[in-house]
C-alpha atoms as a PDB file:
ATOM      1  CA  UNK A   1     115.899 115.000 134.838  1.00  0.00           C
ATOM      2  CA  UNK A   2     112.113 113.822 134.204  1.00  0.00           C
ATOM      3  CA  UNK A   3     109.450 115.537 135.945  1.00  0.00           C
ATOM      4  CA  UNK A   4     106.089 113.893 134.894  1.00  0.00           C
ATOM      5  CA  UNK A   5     106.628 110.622 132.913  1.00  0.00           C
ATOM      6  CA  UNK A   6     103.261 109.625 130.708  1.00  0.00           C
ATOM      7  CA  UNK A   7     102.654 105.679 131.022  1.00  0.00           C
ATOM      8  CA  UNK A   8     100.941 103.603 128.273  1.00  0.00           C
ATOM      9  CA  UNK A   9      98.761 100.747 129.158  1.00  0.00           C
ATOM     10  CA  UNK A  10      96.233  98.624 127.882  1.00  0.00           C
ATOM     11  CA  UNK A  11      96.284  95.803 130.980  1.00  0.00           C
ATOM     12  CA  UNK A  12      98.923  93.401 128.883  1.00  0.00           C
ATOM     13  CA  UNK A  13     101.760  92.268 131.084  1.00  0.00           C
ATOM     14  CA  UNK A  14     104.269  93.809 128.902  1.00  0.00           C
ATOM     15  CA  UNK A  15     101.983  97.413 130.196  1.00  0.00           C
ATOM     16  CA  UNK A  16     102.322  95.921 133.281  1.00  0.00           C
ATOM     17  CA  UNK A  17     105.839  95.603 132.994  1.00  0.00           C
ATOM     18  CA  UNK A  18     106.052  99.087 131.426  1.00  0.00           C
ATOM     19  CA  UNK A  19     104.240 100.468 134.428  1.00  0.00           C
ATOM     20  CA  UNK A  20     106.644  98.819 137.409  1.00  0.00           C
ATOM     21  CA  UNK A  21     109.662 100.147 135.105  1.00  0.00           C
ATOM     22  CA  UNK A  22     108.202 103.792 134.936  1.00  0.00           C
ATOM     23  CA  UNK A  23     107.177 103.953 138.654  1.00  0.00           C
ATOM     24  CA  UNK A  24     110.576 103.017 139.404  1.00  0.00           C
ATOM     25  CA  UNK A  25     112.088 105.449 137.357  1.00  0.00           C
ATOM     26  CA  UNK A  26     109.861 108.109 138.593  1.00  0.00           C
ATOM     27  CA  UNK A  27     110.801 106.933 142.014  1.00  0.00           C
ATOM     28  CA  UNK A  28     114.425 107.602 141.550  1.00  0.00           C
ATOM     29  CA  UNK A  29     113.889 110.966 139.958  1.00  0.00           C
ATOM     30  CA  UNK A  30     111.336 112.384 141.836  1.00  0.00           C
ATOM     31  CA  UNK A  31     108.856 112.666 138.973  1.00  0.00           C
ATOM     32  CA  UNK A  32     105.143 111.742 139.266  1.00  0.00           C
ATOM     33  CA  UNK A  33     103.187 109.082 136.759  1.00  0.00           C
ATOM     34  CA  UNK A  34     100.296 110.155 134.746  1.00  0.00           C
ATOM     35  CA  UNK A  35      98.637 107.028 133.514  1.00  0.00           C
ATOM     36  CA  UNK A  36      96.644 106.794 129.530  1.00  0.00           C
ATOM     37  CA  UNK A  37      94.923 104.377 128.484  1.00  0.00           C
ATOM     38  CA  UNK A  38      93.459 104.960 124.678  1.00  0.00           C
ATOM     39  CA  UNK A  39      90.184 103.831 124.358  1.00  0.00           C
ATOM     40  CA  UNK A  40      89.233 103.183 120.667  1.00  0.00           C
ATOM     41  CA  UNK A  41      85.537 103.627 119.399  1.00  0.00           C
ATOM     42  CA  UNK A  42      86.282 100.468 116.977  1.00  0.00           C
ATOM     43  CA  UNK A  43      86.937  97.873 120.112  1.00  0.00           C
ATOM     44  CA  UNK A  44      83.398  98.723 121.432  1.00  0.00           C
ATOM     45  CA  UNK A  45      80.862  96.106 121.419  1.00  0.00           C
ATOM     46  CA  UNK A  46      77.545  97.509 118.753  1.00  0.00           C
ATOM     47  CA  UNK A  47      74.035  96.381 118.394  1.00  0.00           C
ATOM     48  CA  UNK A  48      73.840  93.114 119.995  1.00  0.00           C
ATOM     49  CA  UNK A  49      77.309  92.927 121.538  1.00  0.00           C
ATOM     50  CA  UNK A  50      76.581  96.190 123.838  1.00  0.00           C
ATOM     51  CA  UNK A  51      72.957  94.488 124.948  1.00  0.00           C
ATOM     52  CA  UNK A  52      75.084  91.385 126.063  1.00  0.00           C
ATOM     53  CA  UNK A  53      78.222  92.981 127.255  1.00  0.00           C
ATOM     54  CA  UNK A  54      76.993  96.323 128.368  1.00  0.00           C
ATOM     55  CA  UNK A  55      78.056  99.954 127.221  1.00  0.00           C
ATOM     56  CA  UNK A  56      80.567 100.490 129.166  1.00  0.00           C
ATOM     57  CA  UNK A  57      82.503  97.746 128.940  1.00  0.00           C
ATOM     58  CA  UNK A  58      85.436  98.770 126.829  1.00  0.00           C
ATOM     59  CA  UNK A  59      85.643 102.406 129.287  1.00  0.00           C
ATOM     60  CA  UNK A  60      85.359  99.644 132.970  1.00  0.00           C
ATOM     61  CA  UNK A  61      88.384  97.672 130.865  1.00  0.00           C
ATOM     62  CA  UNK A  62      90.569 100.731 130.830  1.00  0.00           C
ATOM     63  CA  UNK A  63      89.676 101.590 134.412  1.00  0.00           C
ATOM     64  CA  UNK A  64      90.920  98.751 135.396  1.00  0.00           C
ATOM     65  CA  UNK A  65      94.103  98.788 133.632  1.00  0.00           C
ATOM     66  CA  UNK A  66      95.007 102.411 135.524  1.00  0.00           C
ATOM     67  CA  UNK A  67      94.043 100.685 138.762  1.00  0.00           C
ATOM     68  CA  UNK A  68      97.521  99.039 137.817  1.00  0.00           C
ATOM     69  CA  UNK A  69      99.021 102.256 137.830  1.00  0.00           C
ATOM     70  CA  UNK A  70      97.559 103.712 141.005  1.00  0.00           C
ATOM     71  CA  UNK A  71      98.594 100.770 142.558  1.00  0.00           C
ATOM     72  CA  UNK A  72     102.212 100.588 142.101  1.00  0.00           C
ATOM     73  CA  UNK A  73     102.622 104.754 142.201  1.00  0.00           C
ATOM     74  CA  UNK A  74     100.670 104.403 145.627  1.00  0.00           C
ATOM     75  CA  UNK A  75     103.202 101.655 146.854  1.00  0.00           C
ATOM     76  CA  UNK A  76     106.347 103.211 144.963  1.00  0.00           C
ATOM     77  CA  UNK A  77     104.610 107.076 147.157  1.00  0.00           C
ATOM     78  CA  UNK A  78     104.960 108.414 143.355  1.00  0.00           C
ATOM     79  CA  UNK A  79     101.904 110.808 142.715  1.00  0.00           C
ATOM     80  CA  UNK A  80      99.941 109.474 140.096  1.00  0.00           C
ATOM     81  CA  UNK A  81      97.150 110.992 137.773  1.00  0.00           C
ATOM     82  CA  UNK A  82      95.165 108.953 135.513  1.00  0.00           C
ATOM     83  CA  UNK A  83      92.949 109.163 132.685  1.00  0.00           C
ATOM     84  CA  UNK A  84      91.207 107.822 129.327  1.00  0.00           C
ATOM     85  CA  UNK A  85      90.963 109.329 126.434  1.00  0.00           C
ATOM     86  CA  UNK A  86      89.227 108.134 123.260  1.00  0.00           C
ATOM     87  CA  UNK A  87      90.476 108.547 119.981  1.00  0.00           C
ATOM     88  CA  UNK A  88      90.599 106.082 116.808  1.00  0.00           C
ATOM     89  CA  UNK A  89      94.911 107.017 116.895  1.00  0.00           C
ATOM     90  CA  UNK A  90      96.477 105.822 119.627  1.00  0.00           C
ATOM     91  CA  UNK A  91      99.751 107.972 118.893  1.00  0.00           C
ATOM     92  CA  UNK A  92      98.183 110.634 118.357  1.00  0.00           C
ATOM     93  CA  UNK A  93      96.187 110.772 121.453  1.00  0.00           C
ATOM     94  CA  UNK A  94      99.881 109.732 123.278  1.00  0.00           C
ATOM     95  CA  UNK A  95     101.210 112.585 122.092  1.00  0.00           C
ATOM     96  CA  UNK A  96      98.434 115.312 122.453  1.00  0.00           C
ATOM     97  CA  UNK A  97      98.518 113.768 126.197  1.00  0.00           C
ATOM     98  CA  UNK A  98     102.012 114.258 126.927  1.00  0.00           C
ATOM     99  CA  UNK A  99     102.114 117.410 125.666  1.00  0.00           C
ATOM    100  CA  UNK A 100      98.654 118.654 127.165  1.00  0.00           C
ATOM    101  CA  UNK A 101      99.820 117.385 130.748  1.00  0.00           C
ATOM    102  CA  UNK A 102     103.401 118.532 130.572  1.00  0.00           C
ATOM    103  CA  UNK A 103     104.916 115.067 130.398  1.00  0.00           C
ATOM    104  CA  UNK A 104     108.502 114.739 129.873  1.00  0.00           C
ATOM    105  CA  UNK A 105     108.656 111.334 128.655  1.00  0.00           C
ATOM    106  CA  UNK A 106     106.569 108.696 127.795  1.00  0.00           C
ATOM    107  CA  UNK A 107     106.844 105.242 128.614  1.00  0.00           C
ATOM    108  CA  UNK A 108     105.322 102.387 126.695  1.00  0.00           C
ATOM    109  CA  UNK A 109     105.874  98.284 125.854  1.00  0.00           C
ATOM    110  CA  UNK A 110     105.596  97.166 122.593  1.00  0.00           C
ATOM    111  CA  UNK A 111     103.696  94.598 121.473  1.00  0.00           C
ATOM    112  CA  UNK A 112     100.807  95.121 124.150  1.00  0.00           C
ATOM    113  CA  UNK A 113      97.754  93.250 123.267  1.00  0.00           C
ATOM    114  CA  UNK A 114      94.538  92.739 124.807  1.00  0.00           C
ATOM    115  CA  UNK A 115      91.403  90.522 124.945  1.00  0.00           C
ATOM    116  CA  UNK A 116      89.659  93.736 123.657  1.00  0.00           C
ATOM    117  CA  UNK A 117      91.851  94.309 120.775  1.00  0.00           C
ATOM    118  CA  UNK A 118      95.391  95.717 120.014  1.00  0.00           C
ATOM    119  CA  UNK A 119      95.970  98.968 121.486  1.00  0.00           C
ATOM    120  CA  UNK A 120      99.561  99.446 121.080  1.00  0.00           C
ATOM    121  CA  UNK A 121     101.540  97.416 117.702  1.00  0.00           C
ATOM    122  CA  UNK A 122     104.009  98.541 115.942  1.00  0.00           C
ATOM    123  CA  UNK A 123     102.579 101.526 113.689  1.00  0.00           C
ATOM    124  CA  UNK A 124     101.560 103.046 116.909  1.00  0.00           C
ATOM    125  CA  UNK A 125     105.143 103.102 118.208  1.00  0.00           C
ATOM    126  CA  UNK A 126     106.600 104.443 114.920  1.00  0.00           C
ATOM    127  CA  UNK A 127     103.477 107.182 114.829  1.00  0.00           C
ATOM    128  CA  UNK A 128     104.351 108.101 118.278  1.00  0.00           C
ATOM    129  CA  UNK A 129     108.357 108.364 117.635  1.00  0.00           C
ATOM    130  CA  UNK A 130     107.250 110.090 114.353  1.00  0.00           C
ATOM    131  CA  UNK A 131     104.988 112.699 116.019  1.00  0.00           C
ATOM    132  CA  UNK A 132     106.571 113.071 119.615  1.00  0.00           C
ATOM    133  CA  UNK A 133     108.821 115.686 120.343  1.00  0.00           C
ATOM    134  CA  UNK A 134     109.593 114.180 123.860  1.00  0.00           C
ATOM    135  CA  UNK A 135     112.181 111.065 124.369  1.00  0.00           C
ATOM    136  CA  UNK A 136     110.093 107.659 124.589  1.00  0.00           C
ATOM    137  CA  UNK A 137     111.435 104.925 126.590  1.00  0.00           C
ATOM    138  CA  UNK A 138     109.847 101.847 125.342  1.00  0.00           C
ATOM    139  CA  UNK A 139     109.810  98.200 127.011  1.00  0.00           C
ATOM    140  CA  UNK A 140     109.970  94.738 125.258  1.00  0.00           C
END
């Protein structure tokens, strides 16, 4: 069955939905959870937003939403990995992600927004069923 299962998140509470769903999954089969979150250069605060906010502030946001991850893998005993990458395509990065770490499925919610902007909507689903050549199990 599934061996490494790829989680989307972006701290919604469909993600967070997604992300009790895939740990449970990967519970049942045996497979570990490696946690993304995408990190677009366009949410970032510029000029006087990063002097209020700080520079970090989108990067400490995704952190946070793999905490979520870590979490329920660590109470599920799944092994989890997690990581960020940045990219202005979400999909895209998805996919170079699942097929860089050996992921045998991805799981993602749709309709996942954030206080920081949208991270997952719908032409991010379609790119990543376009582009994927792994099964996607997606959460509404």
């Amino acid at each position: 069955m599934f061996k490494n299962i790829l989680v989307l998140t972006d701290g919604s509470e469909i993600s967070k939905l997604t992300i009790e769903k895939a740990v449970a999954l990967a519970q049942s089969v045996g497979a570990k959870i490696t946690g993304l979150t995408v990190v677009q250069p366009s949410t970032e605060p510029h000029g006087t937003g990063t002097m209020m906010l700080g520079g970090h502030v989108v990067e400490d946001a995704a952190h946070e939403f793999l905490q979520d991850v870590q979490h329920a893998a660590a109470a599920a005993g799944v092994t989890a990995e997690c990581f960020t990458m940045r990219s202005d395509s979400v999909h895209s990065a998805a996919v170079a992600a699942a097929e860089s770490r050996g992921c045998d499925l991805i799981c993602m919610g749709t309709h996942g927004r954030s206080q920081l902007g949208k991270l997952f909507f719908g032409s991010e689903l379609t790119g990543i069923l376009h582009e994927c050549k792994i099964p996607v199990l997606v959460y509404r």
